[in-house]
PDB file of N, CA and C in Angstrom:
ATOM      1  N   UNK A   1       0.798  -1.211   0.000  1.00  0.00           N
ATOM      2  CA  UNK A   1       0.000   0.000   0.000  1.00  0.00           C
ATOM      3  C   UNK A   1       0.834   1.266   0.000  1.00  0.00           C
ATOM      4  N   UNK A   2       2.510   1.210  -0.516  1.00  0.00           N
ATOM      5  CA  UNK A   2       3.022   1.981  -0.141  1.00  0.00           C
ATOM      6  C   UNK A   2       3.178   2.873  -1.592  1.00  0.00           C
ATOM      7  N   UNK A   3       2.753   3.766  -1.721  1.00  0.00           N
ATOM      8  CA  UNK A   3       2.956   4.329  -3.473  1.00  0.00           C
ATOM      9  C   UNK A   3       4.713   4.925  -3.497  1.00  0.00           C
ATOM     10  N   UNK A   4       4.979   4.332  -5.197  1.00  0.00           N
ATOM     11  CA  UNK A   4       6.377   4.451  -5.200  1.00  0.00           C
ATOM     12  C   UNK A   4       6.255   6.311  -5.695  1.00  0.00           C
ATOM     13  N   UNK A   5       7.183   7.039  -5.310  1.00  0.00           N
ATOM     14  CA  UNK A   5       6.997   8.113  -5.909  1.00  0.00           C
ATOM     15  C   UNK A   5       7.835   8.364  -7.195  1.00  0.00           C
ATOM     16  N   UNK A   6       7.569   9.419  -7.823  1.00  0.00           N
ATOM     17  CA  UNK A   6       8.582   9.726  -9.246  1.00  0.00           C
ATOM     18  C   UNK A   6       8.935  10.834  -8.628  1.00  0.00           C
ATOM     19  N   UNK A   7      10.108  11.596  -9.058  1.00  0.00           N
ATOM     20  CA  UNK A   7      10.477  12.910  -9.778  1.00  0.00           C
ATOM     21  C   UNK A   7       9.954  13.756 -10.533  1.00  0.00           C
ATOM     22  N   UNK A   8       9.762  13.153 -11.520  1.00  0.00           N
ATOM     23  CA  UNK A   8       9.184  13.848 -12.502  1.00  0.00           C
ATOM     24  C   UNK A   8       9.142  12.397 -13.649  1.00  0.00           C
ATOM     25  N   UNK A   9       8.607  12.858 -15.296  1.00  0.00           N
ATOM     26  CA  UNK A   9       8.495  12.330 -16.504  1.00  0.00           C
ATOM     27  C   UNK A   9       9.537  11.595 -16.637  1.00  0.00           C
ATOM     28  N   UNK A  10       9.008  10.273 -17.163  1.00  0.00           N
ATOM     29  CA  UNK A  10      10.539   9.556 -17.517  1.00  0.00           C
ATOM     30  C   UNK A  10      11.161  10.255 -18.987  1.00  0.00           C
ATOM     31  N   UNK A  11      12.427  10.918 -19.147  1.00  0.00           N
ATOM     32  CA  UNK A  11      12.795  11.271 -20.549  1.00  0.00           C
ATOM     33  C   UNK A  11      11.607  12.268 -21.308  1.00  0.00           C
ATOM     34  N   UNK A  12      11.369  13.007 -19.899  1.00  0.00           N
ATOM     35  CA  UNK A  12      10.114  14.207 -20.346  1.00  0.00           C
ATOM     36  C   UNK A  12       8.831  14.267 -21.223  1.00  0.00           C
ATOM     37  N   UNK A  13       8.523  12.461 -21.069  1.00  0.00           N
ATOM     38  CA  UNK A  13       7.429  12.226 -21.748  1.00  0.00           C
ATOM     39  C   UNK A  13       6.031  11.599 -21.135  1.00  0.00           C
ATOM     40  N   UNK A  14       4.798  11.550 -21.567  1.00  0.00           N
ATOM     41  CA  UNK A  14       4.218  11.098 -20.274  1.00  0.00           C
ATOM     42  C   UNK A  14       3.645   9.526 -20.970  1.00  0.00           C
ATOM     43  N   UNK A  15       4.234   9.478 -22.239  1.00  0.00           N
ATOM     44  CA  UNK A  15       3.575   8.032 -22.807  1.00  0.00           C
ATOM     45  C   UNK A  15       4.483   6.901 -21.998  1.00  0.00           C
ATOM     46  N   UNK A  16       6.129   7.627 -22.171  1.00  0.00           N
ATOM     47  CA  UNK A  16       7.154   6.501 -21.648  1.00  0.00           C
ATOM     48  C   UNK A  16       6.449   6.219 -19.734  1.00  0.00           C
ATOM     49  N   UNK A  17       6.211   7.646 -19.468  1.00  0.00           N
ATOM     50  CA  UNK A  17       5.739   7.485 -18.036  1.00  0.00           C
ATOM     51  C   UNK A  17       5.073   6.027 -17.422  1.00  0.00           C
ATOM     52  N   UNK A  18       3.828   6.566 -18.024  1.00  0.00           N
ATOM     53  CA  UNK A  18       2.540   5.828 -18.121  1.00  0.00           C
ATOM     54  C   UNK A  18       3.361   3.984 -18.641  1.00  0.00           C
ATOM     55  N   UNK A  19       4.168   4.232 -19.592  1.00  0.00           N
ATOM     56  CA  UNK A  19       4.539   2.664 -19.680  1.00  0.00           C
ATOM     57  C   UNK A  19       5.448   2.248 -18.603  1.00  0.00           C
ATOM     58  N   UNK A  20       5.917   3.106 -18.138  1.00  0.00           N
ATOM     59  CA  UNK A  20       6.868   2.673 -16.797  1.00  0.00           C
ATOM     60  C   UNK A  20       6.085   2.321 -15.610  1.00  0.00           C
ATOM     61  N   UNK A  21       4.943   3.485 -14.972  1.00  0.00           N
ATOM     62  CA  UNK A  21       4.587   2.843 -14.401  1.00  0.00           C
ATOM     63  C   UNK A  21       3.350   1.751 -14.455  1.00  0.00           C
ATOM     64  N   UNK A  22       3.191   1.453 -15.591  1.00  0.00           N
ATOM     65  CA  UNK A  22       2.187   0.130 -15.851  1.00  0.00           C
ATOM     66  C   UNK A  22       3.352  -0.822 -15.727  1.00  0.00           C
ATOM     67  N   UNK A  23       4.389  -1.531 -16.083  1.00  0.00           N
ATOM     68  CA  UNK A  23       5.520  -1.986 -15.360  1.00  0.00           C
ATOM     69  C   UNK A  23       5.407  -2.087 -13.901  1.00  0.00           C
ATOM     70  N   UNK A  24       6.112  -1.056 -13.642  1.00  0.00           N
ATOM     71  CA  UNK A  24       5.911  -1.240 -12.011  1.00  0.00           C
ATOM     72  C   UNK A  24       4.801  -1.200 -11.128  1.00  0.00           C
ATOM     73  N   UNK A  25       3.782  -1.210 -12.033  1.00  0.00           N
ATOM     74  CA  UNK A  25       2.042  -1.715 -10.912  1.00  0.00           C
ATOM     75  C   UNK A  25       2.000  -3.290 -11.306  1.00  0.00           C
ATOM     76  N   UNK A  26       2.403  -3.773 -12.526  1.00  0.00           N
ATOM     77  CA  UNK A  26       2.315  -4.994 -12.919  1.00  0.00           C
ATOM     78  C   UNK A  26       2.945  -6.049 -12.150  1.00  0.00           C
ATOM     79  N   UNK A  27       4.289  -5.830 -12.927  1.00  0.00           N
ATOM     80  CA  UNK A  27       5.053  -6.418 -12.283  1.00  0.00           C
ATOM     81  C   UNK A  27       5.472  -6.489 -10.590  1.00  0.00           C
ATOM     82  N   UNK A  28       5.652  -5.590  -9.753  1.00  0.00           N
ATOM     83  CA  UNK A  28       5.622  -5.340  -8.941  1.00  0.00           C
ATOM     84  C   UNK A  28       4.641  -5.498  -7.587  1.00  0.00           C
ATOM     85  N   UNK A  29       3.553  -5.604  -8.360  1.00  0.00           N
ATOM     86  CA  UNK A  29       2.322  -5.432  -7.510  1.00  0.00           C
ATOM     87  C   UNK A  29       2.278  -4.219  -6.391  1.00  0.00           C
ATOM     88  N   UNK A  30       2.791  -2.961  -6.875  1.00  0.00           N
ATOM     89  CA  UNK A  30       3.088  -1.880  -6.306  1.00  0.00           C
ATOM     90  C   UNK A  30       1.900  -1.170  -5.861  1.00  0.00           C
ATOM     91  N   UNK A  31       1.498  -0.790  -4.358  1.00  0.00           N
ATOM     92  CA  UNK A  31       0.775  -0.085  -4.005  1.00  0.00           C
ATOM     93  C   UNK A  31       0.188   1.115  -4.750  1.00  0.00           C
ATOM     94  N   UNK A  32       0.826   1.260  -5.790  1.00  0.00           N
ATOM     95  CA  UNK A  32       0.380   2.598  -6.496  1.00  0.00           C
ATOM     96  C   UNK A  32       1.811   3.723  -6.845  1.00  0.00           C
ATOM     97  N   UNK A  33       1.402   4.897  -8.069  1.00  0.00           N
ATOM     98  CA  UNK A  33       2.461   5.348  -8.306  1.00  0.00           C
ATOM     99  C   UNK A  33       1.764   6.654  -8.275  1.00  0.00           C
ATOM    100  N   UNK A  34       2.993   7.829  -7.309  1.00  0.00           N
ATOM    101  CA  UNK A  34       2.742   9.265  -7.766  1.00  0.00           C
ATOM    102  C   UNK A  34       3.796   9.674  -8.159  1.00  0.00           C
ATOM    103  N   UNK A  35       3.435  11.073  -9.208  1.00  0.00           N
ATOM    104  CA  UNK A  35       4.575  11.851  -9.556  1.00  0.00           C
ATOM    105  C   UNK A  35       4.546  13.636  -8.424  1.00  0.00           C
ATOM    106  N   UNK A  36       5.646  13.196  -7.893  1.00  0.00           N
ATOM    107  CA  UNK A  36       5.930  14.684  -6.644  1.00  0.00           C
ATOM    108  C   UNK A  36       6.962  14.666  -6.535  1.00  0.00           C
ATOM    109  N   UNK A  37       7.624  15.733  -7.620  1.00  0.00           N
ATOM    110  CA  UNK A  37       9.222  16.354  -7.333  1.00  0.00           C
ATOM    111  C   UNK A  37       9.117  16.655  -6.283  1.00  0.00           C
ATOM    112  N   UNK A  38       8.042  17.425  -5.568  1.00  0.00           N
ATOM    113  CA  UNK A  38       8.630  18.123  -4.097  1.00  0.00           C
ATOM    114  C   UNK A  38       8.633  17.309  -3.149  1.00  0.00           C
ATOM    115  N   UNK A  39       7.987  16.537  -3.121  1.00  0.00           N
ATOM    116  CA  UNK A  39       8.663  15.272  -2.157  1.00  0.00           C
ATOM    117  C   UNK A  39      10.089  15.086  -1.654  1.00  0.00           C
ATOM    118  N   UNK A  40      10.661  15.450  -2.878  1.00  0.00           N
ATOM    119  CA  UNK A  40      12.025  14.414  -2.898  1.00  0.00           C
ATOM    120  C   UNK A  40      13.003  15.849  -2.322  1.00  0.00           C
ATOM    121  N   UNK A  41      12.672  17.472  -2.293  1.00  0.00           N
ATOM    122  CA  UNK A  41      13.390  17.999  -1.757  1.00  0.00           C
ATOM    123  C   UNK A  41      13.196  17.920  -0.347  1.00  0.00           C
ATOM    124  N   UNK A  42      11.272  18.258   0.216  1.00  0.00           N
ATOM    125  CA  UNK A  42      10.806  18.235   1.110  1.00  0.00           C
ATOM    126  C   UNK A  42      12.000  17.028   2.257  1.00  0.00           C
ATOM    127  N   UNK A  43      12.063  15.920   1.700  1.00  0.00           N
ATOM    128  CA  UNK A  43      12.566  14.761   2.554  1.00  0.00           C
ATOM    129  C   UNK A  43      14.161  14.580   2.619  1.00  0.00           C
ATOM    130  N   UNK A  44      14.877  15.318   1.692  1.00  0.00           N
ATOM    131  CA  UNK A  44      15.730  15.117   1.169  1.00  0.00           C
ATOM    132  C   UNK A  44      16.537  14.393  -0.074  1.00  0.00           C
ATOM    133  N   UNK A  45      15.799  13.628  -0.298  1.00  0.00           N
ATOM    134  CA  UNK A  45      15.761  12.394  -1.191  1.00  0.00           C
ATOM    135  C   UNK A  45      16.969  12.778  -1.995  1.00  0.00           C
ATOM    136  N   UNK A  46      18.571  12.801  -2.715  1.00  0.00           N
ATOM    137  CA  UNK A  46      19.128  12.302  -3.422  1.00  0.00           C
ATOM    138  C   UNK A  46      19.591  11.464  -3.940  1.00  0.00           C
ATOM    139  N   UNK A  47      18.799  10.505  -3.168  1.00  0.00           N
ATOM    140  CA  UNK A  47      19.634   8.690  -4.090  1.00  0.00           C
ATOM    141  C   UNK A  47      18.321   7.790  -3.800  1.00  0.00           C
ATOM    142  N   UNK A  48      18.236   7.232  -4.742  1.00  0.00           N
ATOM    143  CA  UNK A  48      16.776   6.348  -5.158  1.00  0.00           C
ATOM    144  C   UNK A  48      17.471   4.806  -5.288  1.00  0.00           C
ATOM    145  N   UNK A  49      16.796   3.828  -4.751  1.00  0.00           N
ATOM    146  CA  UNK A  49      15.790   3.740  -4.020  1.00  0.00           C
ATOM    147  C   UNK A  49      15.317   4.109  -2.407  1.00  0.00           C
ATOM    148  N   UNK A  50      14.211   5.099  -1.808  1.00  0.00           N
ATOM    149  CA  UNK A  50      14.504   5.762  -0.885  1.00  0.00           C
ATOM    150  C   UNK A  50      13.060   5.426   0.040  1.00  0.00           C
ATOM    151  N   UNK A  51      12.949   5.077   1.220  1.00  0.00           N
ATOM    152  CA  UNK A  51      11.659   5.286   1.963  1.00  0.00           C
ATOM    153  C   UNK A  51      11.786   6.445   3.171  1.00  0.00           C
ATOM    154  N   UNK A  52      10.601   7.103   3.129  1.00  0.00           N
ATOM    155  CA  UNK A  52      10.331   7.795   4.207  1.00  0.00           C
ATOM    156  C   UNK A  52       8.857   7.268   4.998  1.00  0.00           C
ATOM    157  N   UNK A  53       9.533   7.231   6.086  1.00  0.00           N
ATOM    158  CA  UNK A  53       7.872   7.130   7.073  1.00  0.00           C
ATOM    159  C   UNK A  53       8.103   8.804   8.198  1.00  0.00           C
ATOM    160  N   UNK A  54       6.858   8.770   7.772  1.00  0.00           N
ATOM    161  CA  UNK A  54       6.418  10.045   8.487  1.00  0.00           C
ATOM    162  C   UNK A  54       5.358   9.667   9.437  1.00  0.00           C
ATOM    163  N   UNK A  55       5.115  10.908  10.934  1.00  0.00           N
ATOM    164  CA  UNK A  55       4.393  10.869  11.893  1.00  0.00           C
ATOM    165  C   UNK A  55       4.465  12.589  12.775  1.00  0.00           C
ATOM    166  N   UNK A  56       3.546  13.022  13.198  1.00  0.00           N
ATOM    167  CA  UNK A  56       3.861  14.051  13.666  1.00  0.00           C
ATOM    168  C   UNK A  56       4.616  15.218  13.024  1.00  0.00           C
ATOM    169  N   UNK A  57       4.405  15.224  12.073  1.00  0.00           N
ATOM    170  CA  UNK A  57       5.775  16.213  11.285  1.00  0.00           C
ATOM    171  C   UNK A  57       6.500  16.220  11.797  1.00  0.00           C
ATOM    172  N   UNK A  58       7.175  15.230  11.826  1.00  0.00           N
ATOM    173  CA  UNK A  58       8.701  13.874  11.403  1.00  0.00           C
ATOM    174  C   UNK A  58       8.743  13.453  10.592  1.00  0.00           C
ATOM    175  N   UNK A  59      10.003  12.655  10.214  1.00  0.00           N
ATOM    176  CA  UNK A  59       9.966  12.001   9.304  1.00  0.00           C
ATOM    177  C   UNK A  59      11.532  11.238   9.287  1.00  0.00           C
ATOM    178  N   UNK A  60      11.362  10.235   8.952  1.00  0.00           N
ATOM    179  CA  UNK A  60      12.704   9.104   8.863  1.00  0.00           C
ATOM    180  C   UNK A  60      12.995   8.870   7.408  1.00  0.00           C
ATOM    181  N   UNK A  61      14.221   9.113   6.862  1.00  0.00           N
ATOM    182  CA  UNK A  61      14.497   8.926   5.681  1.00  0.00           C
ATOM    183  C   UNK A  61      15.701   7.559   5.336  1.00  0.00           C
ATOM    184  N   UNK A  62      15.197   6.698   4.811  1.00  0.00           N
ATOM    185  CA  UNK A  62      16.535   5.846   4.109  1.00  0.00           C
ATOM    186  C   UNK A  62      16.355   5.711   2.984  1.00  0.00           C
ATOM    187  N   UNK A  63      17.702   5.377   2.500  1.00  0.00           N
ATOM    188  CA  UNK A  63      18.434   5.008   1.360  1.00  0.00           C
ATOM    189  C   UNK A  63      19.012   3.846   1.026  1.00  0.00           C
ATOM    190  N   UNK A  64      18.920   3.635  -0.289  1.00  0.00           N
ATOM    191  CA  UNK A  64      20.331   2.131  -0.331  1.00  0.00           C
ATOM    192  C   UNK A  64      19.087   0.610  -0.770  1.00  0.00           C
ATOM    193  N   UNK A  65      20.072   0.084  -1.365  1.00  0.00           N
ATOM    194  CA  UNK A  65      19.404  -1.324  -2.099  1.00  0.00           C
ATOM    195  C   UNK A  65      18.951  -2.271  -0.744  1.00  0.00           C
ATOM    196  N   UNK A  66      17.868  -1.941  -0.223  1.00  0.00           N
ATOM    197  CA  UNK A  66      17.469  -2.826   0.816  1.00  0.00           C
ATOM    198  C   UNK A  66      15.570  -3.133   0.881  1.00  0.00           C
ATOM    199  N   UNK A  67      15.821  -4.295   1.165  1.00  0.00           N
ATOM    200  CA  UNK A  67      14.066  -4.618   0.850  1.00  0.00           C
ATOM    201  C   UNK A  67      13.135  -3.688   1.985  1.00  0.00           C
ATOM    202  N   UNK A  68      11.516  -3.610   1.635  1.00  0.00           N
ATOM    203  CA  UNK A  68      10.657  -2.433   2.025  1.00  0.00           C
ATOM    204  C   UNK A  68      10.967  -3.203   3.747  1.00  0.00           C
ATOM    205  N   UNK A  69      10.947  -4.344   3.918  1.00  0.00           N
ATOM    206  CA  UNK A  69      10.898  -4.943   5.718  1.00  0.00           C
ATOM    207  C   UNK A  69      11.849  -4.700   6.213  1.00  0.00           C
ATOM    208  N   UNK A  70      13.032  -4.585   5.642  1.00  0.00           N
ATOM    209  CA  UNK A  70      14.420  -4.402   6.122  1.00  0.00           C
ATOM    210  C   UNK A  70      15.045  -2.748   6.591  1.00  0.00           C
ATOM    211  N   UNK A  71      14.118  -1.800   5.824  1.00  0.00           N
ATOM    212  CA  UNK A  71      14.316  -0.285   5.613  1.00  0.00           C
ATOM    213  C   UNK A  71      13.505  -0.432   7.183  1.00  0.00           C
ATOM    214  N   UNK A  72      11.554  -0.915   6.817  1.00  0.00           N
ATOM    215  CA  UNK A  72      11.195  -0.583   7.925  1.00  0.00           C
ATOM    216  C   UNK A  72      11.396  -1.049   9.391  1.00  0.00           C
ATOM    217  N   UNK A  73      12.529  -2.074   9.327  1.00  0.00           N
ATOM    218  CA  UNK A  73      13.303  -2.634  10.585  1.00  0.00           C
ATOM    219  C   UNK A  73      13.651  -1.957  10.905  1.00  0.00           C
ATOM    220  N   UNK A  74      14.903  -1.435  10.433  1.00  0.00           N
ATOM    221  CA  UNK A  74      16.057  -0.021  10.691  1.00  0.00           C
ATOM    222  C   UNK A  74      15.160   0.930  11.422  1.00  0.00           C
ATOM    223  N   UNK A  75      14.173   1.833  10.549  1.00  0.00           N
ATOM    224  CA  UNK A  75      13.242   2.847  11.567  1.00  0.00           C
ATOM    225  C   UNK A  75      13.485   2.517  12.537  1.00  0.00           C
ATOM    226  N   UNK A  76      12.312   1.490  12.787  1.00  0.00           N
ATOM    227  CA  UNK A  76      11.751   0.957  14.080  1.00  0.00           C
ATOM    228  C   UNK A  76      12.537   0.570  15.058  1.00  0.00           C
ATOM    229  N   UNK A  77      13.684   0.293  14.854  1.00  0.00           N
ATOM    230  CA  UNK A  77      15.174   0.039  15.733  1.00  0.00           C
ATOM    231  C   UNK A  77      15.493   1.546  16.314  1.00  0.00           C
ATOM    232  N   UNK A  78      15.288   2.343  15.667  1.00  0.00           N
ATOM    233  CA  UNK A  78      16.307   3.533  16.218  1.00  0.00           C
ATOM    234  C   UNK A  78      15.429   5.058  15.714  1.00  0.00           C
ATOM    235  N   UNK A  79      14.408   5.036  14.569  1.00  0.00           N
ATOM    236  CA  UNK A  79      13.975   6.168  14.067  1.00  0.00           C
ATOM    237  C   UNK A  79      13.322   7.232  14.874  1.00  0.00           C
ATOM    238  N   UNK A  80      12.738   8.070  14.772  1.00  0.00           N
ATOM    239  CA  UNK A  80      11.896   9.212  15.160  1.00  0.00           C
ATOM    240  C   UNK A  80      10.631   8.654  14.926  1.00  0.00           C
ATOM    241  N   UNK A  81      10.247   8.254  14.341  1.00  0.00           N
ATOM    242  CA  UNK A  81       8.916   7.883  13.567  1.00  0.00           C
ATOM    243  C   UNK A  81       9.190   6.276  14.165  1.00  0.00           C
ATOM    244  N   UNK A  82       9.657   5.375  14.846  1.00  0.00           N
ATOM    245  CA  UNK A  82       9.800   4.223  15.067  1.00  0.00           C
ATOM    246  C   UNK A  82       8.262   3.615  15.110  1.00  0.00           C
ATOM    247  N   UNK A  83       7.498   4.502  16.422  1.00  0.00           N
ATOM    248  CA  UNK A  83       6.279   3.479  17.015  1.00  0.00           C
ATOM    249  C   UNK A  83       5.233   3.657  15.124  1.00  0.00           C
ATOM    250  N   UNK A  84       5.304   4.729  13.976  1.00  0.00           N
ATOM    251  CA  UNK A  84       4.846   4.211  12.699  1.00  0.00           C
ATOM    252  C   UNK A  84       5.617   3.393  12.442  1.00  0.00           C
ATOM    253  N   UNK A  85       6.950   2.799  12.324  1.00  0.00           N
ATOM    254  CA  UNK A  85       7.442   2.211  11.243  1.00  0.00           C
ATOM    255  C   UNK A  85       6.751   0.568  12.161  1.00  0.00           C
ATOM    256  N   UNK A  86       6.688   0.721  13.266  1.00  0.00           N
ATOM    257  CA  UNK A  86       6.404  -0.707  13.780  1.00  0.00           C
ATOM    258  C   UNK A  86       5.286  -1.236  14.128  1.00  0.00           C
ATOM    259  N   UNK A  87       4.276  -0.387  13.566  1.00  0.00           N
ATOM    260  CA  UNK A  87       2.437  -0.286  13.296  1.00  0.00           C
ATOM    261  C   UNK A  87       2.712  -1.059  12.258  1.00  0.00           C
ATOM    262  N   UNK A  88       3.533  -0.356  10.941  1.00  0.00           N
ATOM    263  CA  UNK A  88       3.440  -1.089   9.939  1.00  0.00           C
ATOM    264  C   UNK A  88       3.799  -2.330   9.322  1.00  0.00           C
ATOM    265  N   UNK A  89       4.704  -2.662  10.296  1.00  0.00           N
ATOM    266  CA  UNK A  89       5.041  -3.956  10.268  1.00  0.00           C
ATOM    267  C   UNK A  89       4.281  -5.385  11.184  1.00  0.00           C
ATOM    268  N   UNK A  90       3.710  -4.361  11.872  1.00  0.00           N
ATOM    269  CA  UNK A  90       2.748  -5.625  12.815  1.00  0.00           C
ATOM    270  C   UNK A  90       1.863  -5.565  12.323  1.00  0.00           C
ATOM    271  N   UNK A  91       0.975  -4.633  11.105  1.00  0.00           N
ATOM    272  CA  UNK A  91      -0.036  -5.017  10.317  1.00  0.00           C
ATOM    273  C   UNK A  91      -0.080  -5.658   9.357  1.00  0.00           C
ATOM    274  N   UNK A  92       1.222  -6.115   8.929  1.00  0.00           N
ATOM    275  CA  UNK A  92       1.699  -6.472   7.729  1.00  0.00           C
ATOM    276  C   UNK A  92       2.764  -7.756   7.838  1.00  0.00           C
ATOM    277  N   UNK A  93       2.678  -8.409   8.738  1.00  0.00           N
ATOM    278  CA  UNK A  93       3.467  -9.958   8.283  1.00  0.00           C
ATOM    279  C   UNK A  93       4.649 -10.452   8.117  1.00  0.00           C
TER     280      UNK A  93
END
């Protein structure tokens, strides 16, 4: 249920878009896709693949090739946002 976000247009087009993310809803079985550049300053975001969990206007940011249970371990070990990151994992298996 977690929507992946974009940047922006893939290669400033919205056909390639739209085929990218039909890809990644397909294949993936991805909670859903938005496009919000400001996201990615708002949070910091310079290196993709990236999760943020937010709570309270907070927010926990990671980075780095690691699966969605493994990011939301880390939070929940040590984050600001921990008692969300560990809602979401006890609802989820």
């Amino acid at each position: 249920g977690i929507p992946a976000t974009l940047r922006g247009m893939v290669k400033g087009d919205m056909r390639e878009t739209a085929n990218a993310v039909l890809r990644l809803v397909n294949e993936d079985k991805r909670g859903g896709v938005q496009i919000d550049p400001n996201a990615f300053g708002t949070y910091g975001i310079n290196a993709v693949p990236a999760l943020v969990v937010t709570c309270d206007g907070r927010y926990d940011r990671i980075a780095g090739n690691l699966a969605l249970r493994e990011a939301l371990t880390k939070i929940a070990e040590s984050g600001d946002c921990a008692d969300t990151a560990k809602a979401i994992l006890a609802a989820h298996p």
